[in-house]
Each structure stands twice: as C-alpha cells, then as structure tokens.
C-alpha atoms as a PDB file:
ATOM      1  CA  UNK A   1      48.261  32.747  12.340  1.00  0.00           C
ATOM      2  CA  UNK A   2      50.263  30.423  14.602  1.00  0.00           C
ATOM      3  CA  UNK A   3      54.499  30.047  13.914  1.00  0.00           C
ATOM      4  CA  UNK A   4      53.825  27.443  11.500  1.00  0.00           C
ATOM      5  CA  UNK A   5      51.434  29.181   9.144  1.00  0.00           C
ATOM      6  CA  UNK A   6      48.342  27.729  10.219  1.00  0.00           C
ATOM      7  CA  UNK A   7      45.227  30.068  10.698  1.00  0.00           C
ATOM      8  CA  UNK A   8      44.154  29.893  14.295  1.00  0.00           C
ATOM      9  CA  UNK A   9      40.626  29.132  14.811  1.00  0.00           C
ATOM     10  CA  UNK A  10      40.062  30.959  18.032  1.00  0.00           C
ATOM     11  CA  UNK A  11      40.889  34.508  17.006  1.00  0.00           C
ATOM     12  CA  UNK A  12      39.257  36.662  14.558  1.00  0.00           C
ATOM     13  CA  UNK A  13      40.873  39.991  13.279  1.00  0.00           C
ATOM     14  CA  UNK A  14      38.730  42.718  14.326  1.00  0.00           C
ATOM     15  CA  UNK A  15      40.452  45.771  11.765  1.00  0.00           C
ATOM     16  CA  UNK A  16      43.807  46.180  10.412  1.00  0.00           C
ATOM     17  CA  UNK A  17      45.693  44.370  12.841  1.00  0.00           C
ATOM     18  CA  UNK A  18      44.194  44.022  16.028  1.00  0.00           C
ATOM     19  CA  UNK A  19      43.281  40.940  17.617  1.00  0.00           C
ATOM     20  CA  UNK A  20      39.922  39.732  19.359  1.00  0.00           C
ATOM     21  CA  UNK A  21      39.279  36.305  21.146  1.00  0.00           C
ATOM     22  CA  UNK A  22      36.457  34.773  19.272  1.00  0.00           C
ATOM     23  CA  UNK A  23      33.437  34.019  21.654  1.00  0.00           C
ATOM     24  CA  UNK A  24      29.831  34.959  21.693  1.00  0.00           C
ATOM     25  CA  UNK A  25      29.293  38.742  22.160  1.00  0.00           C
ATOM     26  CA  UNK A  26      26.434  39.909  23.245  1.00  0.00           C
ATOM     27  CA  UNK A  27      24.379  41.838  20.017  1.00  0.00           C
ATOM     28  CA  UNK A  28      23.951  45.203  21.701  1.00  0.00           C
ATOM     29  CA  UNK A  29      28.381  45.373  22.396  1.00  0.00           C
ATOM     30  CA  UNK A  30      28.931  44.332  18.671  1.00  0.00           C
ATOM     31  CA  UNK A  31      27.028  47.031  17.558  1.00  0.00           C
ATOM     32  CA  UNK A  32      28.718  49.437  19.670  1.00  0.00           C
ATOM     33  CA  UNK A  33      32.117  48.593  18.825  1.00  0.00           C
ATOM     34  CA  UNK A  34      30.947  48.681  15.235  1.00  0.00           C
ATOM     35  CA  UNK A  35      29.476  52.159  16.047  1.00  0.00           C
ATOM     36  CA  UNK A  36      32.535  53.372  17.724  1.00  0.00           C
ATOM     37  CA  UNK A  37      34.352  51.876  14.828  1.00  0.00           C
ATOM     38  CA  UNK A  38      32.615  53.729  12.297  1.00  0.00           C
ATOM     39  CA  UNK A  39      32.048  57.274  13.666  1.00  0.00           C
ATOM     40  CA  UNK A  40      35.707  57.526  14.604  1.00  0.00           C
ATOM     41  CA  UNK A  41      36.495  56.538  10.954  1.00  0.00           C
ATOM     42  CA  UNK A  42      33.757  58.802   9.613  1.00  0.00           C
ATOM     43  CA  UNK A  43      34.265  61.646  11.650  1.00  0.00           C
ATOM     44  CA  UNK A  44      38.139  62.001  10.074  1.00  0.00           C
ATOM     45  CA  UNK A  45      36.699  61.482   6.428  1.00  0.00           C
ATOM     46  CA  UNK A  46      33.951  64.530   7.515  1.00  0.00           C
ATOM     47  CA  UNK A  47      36.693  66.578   9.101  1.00  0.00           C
ATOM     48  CA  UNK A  48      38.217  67.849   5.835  1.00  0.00           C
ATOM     49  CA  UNK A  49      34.392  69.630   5.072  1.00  0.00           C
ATOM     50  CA  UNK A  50      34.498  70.766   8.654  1.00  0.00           C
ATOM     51  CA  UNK A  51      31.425  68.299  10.295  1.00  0.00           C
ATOM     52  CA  UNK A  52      30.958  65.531  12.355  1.00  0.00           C
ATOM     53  CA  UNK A  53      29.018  61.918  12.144  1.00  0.00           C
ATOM     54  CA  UNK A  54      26.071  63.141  14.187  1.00  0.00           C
ATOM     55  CA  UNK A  55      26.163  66.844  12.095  1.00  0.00           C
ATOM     56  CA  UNK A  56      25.924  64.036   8.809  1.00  0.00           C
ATOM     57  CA  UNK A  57      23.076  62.068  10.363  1.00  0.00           C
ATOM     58  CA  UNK A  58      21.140  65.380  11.143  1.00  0.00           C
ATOM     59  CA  UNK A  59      21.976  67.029   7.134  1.00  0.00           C
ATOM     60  CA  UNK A  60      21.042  63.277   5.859  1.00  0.00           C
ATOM     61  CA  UNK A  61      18.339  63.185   7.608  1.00  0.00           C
ATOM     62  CA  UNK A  62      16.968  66.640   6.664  1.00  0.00           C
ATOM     63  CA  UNK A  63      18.427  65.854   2.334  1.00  0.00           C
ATOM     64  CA  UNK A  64      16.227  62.986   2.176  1.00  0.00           C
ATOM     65  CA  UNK A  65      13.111  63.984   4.095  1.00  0.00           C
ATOM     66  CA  UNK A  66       9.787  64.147   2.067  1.00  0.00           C
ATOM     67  CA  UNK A  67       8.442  66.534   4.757  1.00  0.00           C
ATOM     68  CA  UNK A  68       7.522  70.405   3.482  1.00  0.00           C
ATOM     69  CA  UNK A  69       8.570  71.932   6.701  1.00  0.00           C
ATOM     70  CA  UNK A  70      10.801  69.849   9.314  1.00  0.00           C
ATOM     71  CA  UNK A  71      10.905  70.901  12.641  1.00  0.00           C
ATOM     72  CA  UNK A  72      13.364  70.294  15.735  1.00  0.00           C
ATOM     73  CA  UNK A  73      10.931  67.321  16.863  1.00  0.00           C
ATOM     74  CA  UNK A  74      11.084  65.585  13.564  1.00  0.00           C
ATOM     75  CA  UNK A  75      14.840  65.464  13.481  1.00  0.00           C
ATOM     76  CA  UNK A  76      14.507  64.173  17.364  1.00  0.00           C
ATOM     77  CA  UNK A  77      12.142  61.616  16.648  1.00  0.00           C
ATOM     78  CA  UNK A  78      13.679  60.282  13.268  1.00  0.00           C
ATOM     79  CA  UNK A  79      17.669  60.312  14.814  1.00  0.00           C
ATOM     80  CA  UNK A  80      16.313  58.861  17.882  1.00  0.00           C
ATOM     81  CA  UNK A  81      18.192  61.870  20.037  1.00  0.00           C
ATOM     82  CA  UNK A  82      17.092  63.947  22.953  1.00  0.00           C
ATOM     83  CA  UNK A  83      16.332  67.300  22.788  1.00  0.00           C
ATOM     84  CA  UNK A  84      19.577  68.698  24.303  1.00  0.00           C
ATOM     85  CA  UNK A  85      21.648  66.865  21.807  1.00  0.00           C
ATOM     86  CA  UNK A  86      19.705  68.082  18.529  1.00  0.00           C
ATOM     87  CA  UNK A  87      19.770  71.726  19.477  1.00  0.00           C
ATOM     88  CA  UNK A  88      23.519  71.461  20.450  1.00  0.00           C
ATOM     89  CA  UNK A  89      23.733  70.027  16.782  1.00  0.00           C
ATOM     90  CA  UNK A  90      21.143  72.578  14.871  1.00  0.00           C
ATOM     91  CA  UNK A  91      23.064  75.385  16.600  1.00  0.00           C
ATOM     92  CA  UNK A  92      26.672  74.139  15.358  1.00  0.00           C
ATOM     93  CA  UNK A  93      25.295  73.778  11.656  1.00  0.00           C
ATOM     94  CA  UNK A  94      23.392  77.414  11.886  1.00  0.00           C
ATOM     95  CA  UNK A  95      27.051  78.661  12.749  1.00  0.00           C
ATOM     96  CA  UNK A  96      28.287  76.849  10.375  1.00  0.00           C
ATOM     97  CA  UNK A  97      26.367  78.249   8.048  1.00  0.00           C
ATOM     98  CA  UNK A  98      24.727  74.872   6.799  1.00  0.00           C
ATOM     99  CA  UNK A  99      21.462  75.978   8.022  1.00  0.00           C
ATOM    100  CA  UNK A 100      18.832  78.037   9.106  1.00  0.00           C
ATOM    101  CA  UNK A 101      15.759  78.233  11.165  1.00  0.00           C
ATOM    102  CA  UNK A 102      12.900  80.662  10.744  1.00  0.00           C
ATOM    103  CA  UNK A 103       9.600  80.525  13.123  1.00  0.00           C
ATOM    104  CA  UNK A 104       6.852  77.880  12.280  1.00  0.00           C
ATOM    105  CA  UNK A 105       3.842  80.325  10.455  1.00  0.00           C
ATOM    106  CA  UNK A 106       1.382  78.358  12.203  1.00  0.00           C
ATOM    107  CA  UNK A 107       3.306  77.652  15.887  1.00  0.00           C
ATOM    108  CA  UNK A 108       5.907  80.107  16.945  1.00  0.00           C
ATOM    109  CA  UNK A 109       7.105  77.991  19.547  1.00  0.00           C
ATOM    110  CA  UNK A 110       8.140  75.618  16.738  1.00  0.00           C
ATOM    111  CA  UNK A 111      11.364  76.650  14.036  1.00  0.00           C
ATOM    112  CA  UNK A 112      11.130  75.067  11.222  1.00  0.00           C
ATOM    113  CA  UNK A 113      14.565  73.792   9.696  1.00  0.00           C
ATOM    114  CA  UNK A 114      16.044  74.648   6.232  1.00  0.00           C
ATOM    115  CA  UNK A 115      19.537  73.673   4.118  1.00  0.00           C
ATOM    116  CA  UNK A 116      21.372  76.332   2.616  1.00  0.00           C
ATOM    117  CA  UNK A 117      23.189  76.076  -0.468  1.00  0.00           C
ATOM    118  CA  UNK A 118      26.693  75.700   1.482  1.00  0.00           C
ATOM    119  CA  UNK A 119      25.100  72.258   2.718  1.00  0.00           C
ATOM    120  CA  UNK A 120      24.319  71.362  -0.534  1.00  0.00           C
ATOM    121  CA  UNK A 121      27.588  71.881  -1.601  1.00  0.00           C
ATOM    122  CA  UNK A 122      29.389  69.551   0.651  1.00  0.00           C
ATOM    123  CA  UNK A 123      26.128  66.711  -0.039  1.00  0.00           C
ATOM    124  CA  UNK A 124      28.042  64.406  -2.493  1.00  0.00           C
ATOM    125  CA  UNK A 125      31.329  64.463  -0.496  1.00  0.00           C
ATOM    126  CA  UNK A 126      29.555  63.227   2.605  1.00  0.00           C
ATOM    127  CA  UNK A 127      27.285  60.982   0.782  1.00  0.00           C
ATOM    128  CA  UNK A 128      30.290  59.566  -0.670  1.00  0.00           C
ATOM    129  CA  UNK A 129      32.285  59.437   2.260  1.00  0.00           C
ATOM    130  CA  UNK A 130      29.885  57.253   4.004  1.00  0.00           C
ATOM    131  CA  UNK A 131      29.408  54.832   1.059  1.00  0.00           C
ATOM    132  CA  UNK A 132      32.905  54.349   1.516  1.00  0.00           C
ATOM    133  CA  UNK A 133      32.866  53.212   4.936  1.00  0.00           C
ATOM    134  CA  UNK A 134      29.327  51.344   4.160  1.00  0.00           C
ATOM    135  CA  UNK A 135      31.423  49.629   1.612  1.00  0.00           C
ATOM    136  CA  UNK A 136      34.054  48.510   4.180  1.00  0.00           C
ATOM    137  CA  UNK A 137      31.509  47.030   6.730  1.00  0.00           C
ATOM    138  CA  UNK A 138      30.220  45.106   4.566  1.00  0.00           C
ATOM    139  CA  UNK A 139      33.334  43.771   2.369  1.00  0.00           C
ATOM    140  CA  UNK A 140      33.360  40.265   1.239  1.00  0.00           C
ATOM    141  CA  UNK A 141      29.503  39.774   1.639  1.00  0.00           C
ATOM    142  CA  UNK A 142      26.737  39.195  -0.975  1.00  0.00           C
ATOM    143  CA  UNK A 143      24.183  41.772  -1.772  1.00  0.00           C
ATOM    144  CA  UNK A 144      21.762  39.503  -0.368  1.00  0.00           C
ATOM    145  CA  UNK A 145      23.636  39.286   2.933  1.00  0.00           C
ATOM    146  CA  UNK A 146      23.862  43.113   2.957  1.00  0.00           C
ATOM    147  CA  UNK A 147      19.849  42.730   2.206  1.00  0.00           C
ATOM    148  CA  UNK A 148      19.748  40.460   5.592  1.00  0.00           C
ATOM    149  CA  UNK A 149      21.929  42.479   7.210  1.00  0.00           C
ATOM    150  CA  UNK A 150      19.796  45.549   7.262  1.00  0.00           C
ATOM    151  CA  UNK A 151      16.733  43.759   7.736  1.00  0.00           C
ATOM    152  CA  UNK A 152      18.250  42.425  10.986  1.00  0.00           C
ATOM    153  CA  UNK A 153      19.228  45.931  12.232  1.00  0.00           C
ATOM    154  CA  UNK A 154      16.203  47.327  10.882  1.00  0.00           C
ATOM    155  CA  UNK A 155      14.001  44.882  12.893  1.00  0.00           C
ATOM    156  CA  UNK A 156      16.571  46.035  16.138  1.00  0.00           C
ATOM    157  CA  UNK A 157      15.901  49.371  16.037  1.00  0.00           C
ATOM    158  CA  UNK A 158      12.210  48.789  15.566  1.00  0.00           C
ATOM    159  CA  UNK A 159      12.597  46.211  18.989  1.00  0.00           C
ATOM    160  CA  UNK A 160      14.167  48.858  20.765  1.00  0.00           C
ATOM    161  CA  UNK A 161      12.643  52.289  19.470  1.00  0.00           C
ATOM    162  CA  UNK A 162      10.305  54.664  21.663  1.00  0.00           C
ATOM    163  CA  UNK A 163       7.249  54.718  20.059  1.00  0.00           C
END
C-alpha cells in the first residue's frame, strides 16, 4: 500500500509481511523459495514429535506404499534422493526408534524397511501437520485450481525426473 491507501501494483506480499518486487521469476526459483518456505515451516510443526521434513517424506512415503517389502532403493527412487542422503535418514529414524530394517530373505545385500508402532503413533499428527501447511499454500484458490496446480507440478517432476 502506498501513503494514500492505494494498493501498489508492482509489489506482491510474499508471507506475513515481507515484500517482493513483482516480475517474472523463473519456475525452478519459485519453487525453491516455496520449498524453503515450507520445510522451514514444517520442520518447527514436526519438531514437537522429534522429526524433520525429509524424516516425514521418508515415513509418508513408506505409510502409503502398496509394496510388501520396501527396500532402501525404493525409498531412493520414489523421494528422488541419493543414496547417502536416505541412509543418513533410515539411520536417524532406526535410532529413533521409528523403524527397523531386517535382511532381504531373498538378497542379503538388500534390508528391507519396516514402521514400528512408535511411527504409527505420531502418523496423524504429521499427516495433519502437513495438511495444515498444504492448506496455507493454497489459501484463497478453488479446488479446481488446487486440481491444476498439482497437475502442473506433477507434469514438472515428470519433465525433470531420472528415469
């Protein structure tokens, strides 16, 4: 807003008081400020059940997987992560006590991944706790721009996924 009231047209408000200059931003920086955005804000609502954003993605990943056994690979492939970064993150939850590998029967080289009930315990909290913040982004828009909305990012991730 200018002195006089009047809305000015060349700023946008980016989130509870800052300020950006409205111009064209390249797609792949919007969605990393939104990404920054959101895992800082997520990671605070996880820190009172004691995980972080990427810990959520992996236990999200592995609560809604139709797969019988689930492996270190899968959760690679479907979280789009190298293998340093999932075993750092496997290792913190086994501490953590929200789950536990045993040796693939078939492969031995392979664990396979399983929740324990402790993760299942904090499951609605973080579920919830991300709805939250999914219900933020997408304040004031209709459910069939949030329906365009994630078939844009959908087709994105599919543009820039390994195969």
């Amino acid at each position: 807003m200018t002195k006089d009231g009047i809305s000015d047209p060349s700023r946008t408000t980016m989130r509870k008081g800052e300020r950006m200059e409205r111009r064209t931003q390249p797609v792949g920086f919007l969605i990393k400020q939104i990404n920054n955005i959101f895992e800082k804000d997520l990671n605070e609502k996880l820190k009172t059940i004691g995980i972080t954003s990427s810990q959520c993605a992996v236990l999200d990943f592995l609560f809604h997987t139709n797969q019988e056994e689930v492996s270190q690979r899968d959760v690679e492939r479907n979280l789009s992560l190298k293998n340093p970064t999932i075993t750092g993150l496997l290792k913190r939850l086994e501490e953590k006590g929200f789950i536990f590998c045993v040796p693939n029967a078939k492969d031995k080289r392979k664990n396979n991944i399983y929740l324990t009930e402790k993760a299942f315990d904090i499951q609605r909290r973080m579920e919830a706790d991300r709805k939250k913040l999914d219900k933020e982004l997408t304040r004031g828009m209709s459910k069939k721009e949030i329906q365009v909305l994630i078939r844009g990012l959908e087709k994105l991730l599919y543009n820039i996924a390994e195969p």
